[in-house]
Protein backbone atom coordinates (compact mmCIF):
# COMPACT_ATOMS: atom_id res chain seq x y z
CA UNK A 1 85.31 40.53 82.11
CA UNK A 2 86.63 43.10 79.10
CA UNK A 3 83.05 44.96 79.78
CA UNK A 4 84.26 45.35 84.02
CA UNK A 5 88.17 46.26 82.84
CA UNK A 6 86.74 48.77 80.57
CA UNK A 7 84.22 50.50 83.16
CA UNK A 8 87.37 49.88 85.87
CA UNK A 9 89.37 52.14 82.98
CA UNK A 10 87.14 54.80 82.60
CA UNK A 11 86.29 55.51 86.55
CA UNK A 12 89.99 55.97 86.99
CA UNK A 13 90.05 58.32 83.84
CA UNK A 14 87.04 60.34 85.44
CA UNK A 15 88.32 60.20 88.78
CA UNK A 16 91.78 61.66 87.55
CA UNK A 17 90.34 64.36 85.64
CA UNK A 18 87.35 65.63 87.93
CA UNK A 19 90.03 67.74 89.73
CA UNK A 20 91.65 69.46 86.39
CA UNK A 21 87.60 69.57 85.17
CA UNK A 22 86.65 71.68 88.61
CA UNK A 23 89.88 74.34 87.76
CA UNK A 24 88.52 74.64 84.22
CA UNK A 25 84.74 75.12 85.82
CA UNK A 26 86.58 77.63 88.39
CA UNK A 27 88.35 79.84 85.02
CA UNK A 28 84.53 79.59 83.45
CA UNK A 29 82.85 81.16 86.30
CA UNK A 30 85.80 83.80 86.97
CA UNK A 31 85.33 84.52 82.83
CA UNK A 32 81.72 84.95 82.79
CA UNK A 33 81.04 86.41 86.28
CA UNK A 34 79.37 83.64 87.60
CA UNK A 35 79.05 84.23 91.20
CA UNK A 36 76.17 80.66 91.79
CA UNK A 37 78.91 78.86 90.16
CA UNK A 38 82.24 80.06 92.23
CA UNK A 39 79.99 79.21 95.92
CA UNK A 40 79.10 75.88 95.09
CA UNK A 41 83.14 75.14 94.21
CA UNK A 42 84.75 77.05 96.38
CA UNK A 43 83.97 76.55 100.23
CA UNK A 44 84.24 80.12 101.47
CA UNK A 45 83.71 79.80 105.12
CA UNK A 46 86.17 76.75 105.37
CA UNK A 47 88.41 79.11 103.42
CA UNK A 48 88.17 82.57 105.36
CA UNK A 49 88.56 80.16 108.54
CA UNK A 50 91.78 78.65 107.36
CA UNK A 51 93.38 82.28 106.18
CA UNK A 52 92.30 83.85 109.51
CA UNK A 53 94.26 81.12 111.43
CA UNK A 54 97.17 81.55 109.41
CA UNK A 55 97.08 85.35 109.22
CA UNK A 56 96.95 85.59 112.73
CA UNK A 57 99.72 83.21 113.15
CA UNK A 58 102.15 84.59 110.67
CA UNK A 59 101.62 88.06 111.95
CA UNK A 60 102.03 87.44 115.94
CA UNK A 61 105.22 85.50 115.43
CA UNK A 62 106.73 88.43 112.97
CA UNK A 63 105.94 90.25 116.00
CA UNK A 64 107.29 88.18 118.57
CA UNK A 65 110.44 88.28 116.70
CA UNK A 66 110.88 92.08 117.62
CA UNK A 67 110.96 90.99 121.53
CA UNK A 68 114.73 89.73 121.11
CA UNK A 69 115.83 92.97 119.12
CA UNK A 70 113.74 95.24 121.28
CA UNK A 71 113.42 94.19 125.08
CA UNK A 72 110.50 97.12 125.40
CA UNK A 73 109.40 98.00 121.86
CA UNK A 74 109.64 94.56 120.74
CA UNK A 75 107.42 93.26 124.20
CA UNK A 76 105.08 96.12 123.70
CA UNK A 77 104.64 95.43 120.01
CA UNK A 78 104.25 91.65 120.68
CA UNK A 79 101.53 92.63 123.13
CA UNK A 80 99.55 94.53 121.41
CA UNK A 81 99.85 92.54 117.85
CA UNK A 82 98.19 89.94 120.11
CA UNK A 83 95.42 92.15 121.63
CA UNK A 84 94.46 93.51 118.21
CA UNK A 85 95.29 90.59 115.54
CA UNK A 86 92.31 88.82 115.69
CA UNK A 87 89.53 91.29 115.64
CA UNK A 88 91.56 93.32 112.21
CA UNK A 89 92.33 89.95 110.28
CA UNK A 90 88.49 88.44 111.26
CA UNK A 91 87.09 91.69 109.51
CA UNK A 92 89.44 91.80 106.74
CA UNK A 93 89.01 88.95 106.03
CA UNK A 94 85.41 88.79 106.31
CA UNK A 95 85.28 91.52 103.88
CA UNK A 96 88.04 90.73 100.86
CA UNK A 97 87.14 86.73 100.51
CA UNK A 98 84.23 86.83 99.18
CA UNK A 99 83.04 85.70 96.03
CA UNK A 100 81.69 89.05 94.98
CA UNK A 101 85.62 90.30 95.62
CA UNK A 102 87.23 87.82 93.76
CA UNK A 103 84.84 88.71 90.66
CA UNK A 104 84.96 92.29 90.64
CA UNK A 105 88.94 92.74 91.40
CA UNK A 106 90.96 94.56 89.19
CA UNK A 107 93.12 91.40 87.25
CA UNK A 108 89.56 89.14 87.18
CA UNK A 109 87.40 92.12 85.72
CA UNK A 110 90.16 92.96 83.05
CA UNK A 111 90.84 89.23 82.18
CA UNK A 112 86.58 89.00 81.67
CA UNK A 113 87.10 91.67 78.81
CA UNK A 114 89.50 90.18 77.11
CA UNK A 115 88.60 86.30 77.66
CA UNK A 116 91.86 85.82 78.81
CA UNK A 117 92.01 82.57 80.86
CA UNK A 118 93.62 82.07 84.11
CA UNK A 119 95.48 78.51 83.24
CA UNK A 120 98.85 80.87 82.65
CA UNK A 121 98.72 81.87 86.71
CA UNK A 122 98.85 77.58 87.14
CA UNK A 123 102.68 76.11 87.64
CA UNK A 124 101.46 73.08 89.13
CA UNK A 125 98.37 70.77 89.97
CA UNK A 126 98.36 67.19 91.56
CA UNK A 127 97.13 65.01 93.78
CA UNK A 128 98.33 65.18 97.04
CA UNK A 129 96.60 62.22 98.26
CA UNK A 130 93.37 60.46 96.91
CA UNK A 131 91.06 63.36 98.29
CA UNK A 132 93.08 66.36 98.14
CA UNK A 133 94.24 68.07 95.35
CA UNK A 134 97.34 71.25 95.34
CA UNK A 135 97.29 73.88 92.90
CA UNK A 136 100.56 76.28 92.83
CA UNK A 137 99.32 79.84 91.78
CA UNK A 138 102.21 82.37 90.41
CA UNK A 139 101.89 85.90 88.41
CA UNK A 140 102.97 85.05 84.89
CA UNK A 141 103.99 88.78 84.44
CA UNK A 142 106.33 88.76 87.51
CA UNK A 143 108.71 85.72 87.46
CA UNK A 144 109.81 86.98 91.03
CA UNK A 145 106.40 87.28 92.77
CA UNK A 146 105.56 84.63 95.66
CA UNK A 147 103.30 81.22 94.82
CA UNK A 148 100.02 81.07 96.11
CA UNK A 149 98.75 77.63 96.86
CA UNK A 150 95.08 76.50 96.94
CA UNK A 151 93.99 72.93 98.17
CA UNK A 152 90.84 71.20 97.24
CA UNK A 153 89.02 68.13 98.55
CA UNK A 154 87.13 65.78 97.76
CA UNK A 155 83.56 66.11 99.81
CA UNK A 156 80.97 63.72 98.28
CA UNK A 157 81.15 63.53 94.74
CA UNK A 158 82.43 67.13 94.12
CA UNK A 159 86.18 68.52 94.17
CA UNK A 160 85.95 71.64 96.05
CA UNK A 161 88.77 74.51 96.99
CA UNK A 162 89.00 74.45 100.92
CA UNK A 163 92.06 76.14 101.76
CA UNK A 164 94.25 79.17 100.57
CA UNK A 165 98.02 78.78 101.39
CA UNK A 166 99.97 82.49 101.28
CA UNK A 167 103.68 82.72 101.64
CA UNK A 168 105.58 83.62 104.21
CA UNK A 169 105.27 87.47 105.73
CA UNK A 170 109.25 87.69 104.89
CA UNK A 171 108.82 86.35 101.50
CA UNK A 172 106.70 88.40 100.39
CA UNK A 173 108.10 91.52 101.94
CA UNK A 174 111.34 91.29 100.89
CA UNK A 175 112.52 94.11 98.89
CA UNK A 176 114.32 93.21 95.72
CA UNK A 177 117.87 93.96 95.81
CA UNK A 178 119.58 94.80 92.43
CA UNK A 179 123.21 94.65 91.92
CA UNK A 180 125.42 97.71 92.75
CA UNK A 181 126.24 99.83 89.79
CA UNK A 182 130.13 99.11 88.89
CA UNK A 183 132.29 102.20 89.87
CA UNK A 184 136.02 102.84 88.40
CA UNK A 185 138.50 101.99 90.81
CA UNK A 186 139.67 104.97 93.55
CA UNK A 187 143.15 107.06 92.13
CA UNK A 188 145.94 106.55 94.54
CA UNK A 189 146.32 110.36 95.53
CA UNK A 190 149.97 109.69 96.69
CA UNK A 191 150.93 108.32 93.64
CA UNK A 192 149.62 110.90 91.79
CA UNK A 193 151.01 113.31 93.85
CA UNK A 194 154.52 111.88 93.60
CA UNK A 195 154.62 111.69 89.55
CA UNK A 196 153.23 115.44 89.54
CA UNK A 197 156.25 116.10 91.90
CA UNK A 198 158.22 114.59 89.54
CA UNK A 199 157.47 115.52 86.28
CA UNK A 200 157.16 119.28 87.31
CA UNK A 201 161.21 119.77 87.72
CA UNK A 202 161.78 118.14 84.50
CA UNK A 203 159.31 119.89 82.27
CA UNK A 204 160.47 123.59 83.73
């Protein structure tokens, strides 16, 4: 009975740490340029399919939302956001998410130099149910910048990254707005006028 509690124990140990393991195999292969390594975690067709979808769909309802403040511009932009959308984010996308991208882009490469791991980018990681995994994804040199979110599943035996999550078009759009510089408070011209008025007399 203590030998089945014990093996009951460490299957639930494994089975909550396979997920945190496959991140840690993920940094390895983005650290030593292992491209073998980064297809067999990552599935990069169910991945390109899921960020064309989304693409698409953020970018013909920012578009749509033009038709109430433009009845023509806004209609003919809607239009042809529609007619064009798909075939610019397919190939885009086609061509940036790729393993061979990921590895030789500008923050991976210089990160490979130095060793510098990629746990600092993580603010969060948990289950989201017993197959499926979330990972929250944020610049730790811009405390401002959006969160990226990456789900992974469970498919067999092997935790896998299935899905890339980008904010919102507004969100990460929006310009930063910094606070107006203080001015001094406007001189009250008639005021000033009046005490010149009166002073003059009594000085001559």
């Amino acid at each position: 009975m203590r030998k089945w509690l014990i093996g009951a124990i460490l299957v639930v140990i494994a089975y909550v740490g396979y997920p945190y393991l496959t991140l840690y195999w993920i940094d390895h292969a983005l650290l030593n340029d292992d491209k073998g390594a980064l297809e067999r975690l990552v599935d990069w067709p169910l991945v390109r399919q899921q960020l064309k979808a989304d693409v698409k769909l953020a970018l013909i309802e920012s578009a749509q939302t033009q038709v109430g403040k433009d009845s023509f511009a806004g209609l003919f932009g809607a239009a042809l956001t529609a007619l064009l959308v798909p075939t610019l984010v397919d190939s885009a996308v086609d061509e940036w998410v790729t393993p061979e991208k990921v590895l030789n882009s500008d923050e991976v490469v210089k990160r490979r130099e130095q060793q510098k791991s990629f746990a600092d980018f993580v603010t969060y990681a948990f289950f989201t149910s017993p197959s499926e995994f979330r990972v929250d994804l944020k610049d730790p040199k811009d405390a401002d910048s959006p969160a990226i979110t990456a789900l992974m599943r469970l498919t067999g035996f092997r935790w896998r990254v299935v899905a890339i999550k980008l904010p919102p078009v507004a969100q990460r759009s929006a310009p930063r707005v910094s606070a107006p510089e203080a001015q001094p408070p406007p001189q009250n011209r008639s005021v000033l006028s009046c005490s010149q008025a009166t002073i003059g007399p009594s000085s001559a």
